[in-house]
PDB file of N, CA and C in Angstrom:
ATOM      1  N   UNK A   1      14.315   5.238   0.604  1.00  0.00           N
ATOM      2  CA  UNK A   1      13.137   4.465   0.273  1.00  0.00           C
ATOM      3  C   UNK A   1      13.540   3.064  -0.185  1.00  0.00           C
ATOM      4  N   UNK A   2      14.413   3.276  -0.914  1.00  0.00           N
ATOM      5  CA  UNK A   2      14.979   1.499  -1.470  1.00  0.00           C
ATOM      6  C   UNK A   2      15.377   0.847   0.078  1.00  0.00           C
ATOM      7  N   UNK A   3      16.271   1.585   1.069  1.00  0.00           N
ATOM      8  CA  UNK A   3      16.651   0.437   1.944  1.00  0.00           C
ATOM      9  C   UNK A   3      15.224   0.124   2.946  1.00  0.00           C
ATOM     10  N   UNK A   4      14.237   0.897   2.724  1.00  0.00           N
ATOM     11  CA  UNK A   4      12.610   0.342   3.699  1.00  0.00           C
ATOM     12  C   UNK A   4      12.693  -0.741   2.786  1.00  0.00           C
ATOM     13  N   UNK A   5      12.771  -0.856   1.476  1.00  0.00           N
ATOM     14  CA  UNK A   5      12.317  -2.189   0.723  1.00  0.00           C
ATOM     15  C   UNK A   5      13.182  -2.980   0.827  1.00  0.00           C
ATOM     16  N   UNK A   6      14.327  -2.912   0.900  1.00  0.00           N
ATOM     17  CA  UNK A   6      14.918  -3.920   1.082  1.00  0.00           C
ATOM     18  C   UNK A   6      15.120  -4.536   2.586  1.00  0.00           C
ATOM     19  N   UNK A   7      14.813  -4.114   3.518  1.00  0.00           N
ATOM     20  CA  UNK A   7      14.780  -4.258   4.732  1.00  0.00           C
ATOM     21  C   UNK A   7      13.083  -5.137   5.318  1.00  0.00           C
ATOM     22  N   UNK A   8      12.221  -4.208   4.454  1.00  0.00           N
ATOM     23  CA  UNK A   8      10.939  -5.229   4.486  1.00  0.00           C
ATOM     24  C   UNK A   8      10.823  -6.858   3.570  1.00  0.00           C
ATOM     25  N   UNK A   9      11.915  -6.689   2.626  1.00  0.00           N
ATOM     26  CA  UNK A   9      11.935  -7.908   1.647  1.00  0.00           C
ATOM     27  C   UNK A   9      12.649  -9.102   2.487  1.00  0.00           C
ATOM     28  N   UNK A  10      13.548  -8.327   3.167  1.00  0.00           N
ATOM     29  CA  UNK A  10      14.556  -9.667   3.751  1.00  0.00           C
ATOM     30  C   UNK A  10      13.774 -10.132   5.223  1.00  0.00           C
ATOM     31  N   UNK A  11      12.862  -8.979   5.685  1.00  0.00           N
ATOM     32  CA  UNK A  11      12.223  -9.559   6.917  1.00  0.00           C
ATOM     33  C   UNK A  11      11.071 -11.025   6.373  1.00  0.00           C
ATOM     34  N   UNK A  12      11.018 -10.371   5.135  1.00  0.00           N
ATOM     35  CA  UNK A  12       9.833 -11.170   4.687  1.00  0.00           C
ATOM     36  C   UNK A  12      10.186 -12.169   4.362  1.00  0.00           C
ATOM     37  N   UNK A  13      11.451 -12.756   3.617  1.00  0.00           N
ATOM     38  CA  UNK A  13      12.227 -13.866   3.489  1.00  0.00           C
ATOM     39  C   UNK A  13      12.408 -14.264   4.930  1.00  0.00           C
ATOM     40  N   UNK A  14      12.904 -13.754   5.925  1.00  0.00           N
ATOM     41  CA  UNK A  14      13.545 -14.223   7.308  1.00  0.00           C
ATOM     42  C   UNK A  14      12.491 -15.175   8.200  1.00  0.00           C
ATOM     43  N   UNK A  15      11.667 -13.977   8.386  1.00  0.00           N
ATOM     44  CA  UNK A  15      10.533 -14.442   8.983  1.00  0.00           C
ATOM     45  C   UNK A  15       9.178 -13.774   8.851  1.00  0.00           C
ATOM     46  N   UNK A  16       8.633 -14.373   8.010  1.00  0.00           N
ATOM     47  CA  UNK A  16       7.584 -14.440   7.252  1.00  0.00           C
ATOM     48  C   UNK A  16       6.164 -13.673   8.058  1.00  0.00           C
ATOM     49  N   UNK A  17       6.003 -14.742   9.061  1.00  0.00           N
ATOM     50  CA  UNK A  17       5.121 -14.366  10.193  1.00  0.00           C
ATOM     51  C   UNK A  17       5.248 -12.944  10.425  1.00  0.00           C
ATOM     52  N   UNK A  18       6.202 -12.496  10.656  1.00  0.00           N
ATOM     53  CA  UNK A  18       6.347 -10.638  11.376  1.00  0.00           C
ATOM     54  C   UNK A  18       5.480  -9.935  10.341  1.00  0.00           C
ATOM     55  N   UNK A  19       6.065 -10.216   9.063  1.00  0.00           N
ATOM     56  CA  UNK A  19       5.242  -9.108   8.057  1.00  0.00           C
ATOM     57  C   UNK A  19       3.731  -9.733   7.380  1.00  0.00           C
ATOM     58  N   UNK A  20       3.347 -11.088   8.130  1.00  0.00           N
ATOM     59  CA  UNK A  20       1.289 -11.085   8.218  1.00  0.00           C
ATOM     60  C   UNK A  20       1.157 -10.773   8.995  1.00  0.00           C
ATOM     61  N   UNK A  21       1.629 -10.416  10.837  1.00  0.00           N
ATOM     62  CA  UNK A  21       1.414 -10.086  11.557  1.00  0.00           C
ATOM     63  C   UNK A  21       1.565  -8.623  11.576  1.00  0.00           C
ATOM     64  N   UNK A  22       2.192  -7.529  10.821  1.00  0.00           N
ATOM     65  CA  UNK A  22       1.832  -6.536  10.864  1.00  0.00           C
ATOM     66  C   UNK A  22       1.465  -5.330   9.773  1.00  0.00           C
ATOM     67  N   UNK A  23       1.017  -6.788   8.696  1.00  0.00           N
ATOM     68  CA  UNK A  23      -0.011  -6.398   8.014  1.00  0.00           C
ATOM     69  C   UNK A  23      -1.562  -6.727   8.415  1.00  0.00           C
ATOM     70  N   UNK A  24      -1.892  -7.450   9.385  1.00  0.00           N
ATOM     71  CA  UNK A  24      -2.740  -7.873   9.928  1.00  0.00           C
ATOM     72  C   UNK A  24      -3.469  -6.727  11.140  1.00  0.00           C
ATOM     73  N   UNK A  25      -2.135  -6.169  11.341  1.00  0.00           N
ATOM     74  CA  UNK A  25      -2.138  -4.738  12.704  1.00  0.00           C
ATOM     75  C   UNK A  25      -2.653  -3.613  11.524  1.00  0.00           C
ATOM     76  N   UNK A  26      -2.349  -3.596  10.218  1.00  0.00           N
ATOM     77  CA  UNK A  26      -3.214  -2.562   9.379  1.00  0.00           C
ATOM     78  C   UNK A  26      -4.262  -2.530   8.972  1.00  0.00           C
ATOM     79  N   UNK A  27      -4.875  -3.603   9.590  1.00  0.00           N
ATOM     80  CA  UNK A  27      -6.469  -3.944   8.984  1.00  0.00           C
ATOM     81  C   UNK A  27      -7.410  -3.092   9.946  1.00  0.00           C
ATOM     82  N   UNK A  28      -7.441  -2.504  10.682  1.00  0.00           N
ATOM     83  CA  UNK A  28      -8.698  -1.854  11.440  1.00  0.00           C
ATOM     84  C   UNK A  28      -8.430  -0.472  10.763  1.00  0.00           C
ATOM     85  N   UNK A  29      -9.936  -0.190  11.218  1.00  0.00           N
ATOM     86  CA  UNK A  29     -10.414   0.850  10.498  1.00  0.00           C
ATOM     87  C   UNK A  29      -9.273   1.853  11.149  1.00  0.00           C
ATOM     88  N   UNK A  30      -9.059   2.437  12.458  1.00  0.00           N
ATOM     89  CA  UNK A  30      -8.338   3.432  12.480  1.00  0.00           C
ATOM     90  C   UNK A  30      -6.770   3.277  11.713  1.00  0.00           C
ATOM     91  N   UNK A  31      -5.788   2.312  11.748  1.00  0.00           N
ATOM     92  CA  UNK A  31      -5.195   2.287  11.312  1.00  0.00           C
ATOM     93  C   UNK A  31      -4.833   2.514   9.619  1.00  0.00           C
ATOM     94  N   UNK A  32      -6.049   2.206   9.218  1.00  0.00           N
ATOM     95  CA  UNK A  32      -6.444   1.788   7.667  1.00  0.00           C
ATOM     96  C   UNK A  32      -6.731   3.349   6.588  1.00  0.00           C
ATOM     97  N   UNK A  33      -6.879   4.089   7.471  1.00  0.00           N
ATOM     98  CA  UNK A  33      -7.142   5.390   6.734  1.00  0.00           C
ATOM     99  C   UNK A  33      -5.667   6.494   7.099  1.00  0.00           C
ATOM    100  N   UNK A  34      -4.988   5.782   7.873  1.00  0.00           N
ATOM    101  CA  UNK A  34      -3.264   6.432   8.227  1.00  0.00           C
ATOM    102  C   UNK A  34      -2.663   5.956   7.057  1.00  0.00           C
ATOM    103  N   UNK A  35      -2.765   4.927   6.603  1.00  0.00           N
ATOM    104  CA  UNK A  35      -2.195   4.155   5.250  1.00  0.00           C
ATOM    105  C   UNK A  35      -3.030   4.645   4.180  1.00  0.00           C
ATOM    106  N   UNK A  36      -4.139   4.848   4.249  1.00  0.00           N
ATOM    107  CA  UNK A  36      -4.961   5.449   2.705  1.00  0.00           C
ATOM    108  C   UNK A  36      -4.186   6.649   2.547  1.00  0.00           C
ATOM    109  N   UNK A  37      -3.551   7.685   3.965  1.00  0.00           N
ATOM    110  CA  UNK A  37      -3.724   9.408   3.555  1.00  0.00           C
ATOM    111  C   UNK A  37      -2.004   9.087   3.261  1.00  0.00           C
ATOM    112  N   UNK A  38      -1.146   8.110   3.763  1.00  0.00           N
ATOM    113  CA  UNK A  38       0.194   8.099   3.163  1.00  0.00           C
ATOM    114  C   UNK A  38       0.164   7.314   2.072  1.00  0.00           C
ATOM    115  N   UNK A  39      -0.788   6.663   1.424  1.00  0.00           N
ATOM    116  CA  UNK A  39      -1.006   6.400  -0.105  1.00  0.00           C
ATOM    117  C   UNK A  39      -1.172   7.556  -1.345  1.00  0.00           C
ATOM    118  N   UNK A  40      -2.351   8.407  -0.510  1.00  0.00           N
ATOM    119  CA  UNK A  40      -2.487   9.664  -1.735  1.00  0.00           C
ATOM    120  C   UNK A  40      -1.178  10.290  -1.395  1.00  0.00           C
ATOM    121  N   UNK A  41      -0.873  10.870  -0.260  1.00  0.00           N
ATOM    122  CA  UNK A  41       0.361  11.384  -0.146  1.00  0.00           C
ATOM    123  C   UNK A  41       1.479  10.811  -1.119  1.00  0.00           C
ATOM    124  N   UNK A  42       1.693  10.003  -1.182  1.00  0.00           N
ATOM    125  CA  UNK A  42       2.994   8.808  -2.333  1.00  0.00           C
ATOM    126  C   UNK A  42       2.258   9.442  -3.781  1.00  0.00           C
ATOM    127  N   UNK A  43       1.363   9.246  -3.704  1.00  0.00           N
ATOM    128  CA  UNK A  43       0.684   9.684  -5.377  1.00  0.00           C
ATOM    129  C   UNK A  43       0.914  11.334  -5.177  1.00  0.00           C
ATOM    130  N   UNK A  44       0.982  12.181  -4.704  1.00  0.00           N
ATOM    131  CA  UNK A  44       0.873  13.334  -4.722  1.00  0.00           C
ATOM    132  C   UNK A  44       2.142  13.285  -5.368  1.00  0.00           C
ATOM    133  N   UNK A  45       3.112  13.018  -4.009  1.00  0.00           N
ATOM    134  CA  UNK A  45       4.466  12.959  -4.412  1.00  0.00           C
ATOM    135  C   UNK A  45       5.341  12.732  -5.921  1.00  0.00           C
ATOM    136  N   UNK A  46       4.467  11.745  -6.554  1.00  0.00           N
ATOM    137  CA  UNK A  46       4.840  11.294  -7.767  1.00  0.00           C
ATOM    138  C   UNK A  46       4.300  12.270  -8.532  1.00  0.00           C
ATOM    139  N   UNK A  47       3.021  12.663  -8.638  1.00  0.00           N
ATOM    140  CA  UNK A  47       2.754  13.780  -9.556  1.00  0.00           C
ATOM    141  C   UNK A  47       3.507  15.035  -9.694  1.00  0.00           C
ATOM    142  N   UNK A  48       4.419  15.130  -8.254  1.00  0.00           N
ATOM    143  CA  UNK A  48       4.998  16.598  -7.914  1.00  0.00           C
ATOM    144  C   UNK A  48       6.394  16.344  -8.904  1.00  0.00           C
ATOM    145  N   UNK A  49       6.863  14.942  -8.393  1.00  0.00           N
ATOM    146  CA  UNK A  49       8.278  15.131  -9.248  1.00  0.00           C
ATOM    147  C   UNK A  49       8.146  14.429 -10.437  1.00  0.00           C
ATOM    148  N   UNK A  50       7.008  14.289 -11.278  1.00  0.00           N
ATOM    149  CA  UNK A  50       6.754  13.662 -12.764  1.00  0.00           C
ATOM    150  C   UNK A  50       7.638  14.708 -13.452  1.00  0.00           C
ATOM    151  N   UNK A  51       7.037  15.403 -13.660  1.00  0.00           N
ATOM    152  CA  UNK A  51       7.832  16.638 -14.313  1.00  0.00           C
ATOM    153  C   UNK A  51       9.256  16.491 -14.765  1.00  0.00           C
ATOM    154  N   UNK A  52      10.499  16.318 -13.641  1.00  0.00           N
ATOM    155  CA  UNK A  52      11.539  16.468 -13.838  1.00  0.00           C
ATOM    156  C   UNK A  52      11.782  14.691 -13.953  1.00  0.00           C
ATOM    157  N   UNK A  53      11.405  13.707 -13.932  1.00  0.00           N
ATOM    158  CA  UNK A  53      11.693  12.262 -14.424  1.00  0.00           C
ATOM    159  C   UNK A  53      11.924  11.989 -15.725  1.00  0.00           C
ATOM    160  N   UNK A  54      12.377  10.798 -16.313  1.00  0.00           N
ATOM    161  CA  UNK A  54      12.831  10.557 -17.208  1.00  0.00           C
ATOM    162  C   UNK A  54      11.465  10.095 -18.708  1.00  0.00           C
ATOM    163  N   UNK A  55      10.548   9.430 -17.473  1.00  0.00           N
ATOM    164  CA  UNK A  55       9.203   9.202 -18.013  1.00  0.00           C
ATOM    165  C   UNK A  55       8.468   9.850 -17.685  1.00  0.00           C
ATOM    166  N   UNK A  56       8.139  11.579 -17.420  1.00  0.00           N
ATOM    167  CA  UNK A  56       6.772  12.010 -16.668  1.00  0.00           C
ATOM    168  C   UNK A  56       5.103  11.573 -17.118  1.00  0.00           C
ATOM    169  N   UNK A  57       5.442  11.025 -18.274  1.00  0.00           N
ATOM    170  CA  UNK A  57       3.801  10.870 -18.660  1.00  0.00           C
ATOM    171  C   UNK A  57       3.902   8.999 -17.678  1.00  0.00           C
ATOM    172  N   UNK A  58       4.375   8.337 -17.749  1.00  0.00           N
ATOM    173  CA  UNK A  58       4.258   7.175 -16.987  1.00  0.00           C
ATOM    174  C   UNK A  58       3.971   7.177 -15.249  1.00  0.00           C
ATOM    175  N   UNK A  59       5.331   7.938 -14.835  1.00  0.00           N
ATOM    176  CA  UNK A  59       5.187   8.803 -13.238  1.00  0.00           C
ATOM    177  C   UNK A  59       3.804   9.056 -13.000  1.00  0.00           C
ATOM    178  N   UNK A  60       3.277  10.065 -13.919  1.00  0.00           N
ATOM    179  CA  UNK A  60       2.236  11.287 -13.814  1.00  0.00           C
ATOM    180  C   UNK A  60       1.231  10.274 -13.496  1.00  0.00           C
ATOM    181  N   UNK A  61       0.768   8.707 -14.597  1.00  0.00           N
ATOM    182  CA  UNK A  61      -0.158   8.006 -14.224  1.00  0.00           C
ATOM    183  C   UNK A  61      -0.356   7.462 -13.244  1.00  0.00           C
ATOM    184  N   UNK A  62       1.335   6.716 -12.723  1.00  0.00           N
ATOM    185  CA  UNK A  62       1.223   5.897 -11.695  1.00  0.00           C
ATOM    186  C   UNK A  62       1.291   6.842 -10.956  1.00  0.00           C
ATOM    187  N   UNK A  63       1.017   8.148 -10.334  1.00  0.00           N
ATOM    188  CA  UNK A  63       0.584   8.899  -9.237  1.00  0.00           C
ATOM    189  C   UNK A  63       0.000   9.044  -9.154  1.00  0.00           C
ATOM    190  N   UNK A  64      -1.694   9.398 -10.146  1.00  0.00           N
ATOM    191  CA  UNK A  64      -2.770   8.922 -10.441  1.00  0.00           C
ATOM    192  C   UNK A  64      -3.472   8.153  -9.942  1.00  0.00           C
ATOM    193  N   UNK A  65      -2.853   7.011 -10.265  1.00  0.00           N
ATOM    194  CA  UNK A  65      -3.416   5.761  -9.942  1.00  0.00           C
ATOM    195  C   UNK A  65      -3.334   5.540  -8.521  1.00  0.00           C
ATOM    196  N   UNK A  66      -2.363   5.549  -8.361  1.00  0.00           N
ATOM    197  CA  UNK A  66      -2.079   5.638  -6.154  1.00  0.00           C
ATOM    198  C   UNK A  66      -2.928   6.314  -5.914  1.00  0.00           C
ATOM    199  N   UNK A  67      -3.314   7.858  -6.153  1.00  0.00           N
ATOM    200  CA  UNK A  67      -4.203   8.761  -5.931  1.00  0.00           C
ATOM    201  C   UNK A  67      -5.668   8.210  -5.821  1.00  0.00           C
ATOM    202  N   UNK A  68      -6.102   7.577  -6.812  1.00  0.00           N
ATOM    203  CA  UNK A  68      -7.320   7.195  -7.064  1.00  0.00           C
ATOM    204  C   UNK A  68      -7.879   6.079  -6.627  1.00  0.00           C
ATOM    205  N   UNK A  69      -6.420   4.769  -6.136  1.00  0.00           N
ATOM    206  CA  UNK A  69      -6.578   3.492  -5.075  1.00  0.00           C
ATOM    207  C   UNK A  69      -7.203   4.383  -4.069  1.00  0.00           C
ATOM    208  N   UNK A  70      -5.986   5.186  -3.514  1.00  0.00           N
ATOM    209  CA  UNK A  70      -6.233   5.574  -2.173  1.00  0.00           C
ATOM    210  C   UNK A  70      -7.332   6.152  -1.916  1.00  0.00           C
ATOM    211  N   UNK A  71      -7.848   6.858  -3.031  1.00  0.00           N
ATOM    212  CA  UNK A  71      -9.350   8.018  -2.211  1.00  0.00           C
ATOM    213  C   UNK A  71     -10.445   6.740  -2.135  1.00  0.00           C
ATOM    214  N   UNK A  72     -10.326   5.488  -3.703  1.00  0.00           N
ATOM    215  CA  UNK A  72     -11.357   4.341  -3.152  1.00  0.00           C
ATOM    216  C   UNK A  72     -11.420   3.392  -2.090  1.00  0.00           C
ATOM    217  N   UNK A  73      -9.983   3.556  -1.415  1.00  0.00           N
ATOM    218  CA  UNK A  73      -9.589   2.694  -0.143  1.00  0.00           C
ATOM    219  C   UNK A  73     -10.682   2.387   0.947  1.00  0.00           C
ATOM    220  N   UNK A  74     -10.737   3.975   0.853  1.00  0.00           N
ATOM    221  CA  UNK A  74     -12.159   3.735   2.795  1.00  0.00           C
ATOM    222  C   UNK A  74     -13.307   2.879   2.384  1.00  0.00           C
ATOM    223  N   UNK A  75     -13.665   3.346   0.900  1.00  0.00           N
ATOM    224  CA  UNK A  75     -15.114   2.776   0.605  1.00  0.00           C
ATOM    225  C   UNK A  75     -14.897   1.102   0.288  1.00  0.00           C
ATOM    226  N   UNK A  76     -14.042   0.810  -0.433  1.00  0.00           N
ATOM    227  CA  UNK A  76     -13.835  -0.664  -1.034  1.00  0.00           C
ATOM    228  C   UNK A  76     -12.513  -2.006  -0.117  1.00  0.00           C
ATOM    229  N   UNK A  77     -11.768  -1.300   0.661  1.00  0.00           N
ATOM    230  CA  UNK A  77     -10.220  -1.807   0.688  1.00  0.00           C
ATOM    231  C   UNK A  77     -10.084  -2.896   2.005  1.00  0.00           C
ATOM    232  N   UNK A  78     -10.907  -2.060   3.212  1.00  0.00           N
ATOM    233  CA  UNK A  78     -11.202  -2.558   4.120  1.00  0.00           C
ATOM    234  C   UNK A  78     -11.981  -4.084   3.848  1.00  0.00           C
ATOM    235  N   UNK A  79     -13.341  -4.122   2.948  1.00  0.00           N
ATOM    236  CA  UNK A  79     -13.988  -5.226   3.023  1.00  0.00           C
ATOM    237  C   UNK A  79     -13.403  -6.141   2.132  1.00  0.00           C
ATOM    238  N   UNK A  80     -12.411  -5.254   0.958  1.00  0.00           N
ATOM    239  CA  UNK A  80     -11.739  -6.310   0.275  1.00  0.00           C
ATOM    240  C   UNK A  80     -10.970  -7.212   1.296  1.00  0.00           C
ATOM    241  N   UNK A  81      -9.678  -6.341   2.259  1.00  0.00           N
ATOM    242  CA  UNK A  81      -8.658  -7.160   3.121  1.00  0.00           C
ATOM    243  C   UNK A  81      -9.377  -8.390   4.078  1.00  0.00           C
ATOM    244  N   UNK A  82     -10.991  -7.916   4.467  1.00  0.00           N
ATOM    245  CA  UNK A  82     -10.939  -8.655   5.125  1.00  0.00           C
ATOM    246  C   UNK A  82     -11.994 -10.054   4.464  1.00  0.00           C
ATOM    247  N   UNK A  83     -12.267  -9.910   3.501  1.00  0.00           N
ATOM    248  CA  UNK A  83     -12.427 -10.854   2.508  1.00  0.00           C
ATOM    249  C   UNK A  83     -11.489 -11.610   1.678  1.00  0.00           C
ATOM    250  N   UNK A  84     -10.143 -11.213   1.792  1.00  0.00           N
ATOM    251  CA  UNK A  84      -9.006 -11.788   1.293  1.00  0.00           C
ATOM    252  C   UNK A  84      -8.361 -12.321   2.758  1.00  0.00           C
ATOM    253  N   UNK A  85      -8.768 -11.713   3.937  1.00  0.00           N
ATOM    254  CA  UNK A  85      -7.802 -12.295   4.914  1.00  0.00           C
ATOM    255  C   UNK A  85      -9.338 -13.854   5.585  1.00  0.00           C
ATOM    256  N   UNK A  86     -10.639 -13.533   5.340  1.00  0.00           N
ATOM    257  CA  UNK A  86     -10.968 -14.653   5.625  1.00  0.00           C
ATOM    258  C   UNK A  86     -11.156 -16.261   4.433  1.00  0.00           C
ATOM    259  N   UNK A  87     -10.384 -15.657   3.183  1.00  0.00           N
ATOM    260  CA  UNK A  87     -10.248 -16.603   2.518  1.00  0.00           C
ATOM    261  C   UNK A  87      -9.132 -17.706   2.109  1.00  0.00           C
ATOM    262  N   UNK A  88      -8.035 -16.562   2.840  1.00  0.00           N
ATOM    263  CA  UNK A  88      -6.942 -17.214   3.230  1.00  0.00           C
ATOM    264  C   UNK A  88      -7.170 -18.018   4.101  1.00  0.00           C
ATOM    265  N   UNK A  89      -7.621 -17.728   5.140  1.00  0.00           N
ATOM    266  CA  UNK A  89      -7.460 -18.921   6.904  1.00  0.00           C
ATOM    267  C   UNK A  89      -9.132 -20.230   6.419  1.00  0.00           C
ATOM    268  N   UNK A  90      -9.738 -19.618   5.544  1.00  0.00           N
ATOM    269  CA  UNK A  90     -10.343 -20.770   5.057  1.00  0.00           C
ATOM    270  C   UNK A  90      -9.935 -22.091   4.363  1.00  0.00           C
ATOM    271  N   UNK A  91      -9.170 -21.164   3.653  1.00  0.00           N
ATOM    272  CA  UNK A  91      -8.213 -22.409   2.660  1.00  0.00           C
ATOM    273  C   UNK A  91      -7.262 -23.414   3.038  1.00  0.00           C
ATOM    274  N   UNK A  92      -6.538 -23.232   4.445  1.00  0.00           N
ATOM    275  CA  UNK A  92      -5.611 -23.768   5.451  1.00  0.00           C
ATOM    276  C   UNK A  92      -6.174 -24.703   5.501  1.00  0.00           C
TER     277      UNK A  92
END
């Protein structure tokens, strides 16, 4: 999991464009609820191994919280992105 981040960080330093362009490919609706169900999934995940962590009451929340982005995703996330993506190309 660290080398996806570090591999998405340096694309993002490299060339910038690739990662709006395929965060831009996550904005439709079908795509957008593949990313909500591997969001709760990540929160599941964290709740599963809170337990044996060093902080489980911290873990336990922030799995929670992923949990609870993600189930508000379908209803709120979509009109947020694309209210944040037409306020960006406004501002240009």
């Amino acid at each position: 999991m660290g080398m996806i981040i570090a591999v998405v960080g340096g694309v993002g330093v490299a060339a910038p464009s690739v990662l709006l362009e395929f965060g831009r490919s996550l904005q439709t609706p079908d795509t957008f609820y593949i990313v909500t169900g591997i969001r709760v999934i990540f929160g599941a995940m964290l709740l599963w191994v809170a337990a044996g962590s060093r902080m489980p009451i911290i873990v336990g929340v922030i799995g929670i919280l992923i949990i609870v982005a993600g189930l508000l995703g379908p209803w709120f996330g979509l009109f947020i992105a694309y209210a944040v993506g037409s306020a960006r190309r406004g501002a240009r």
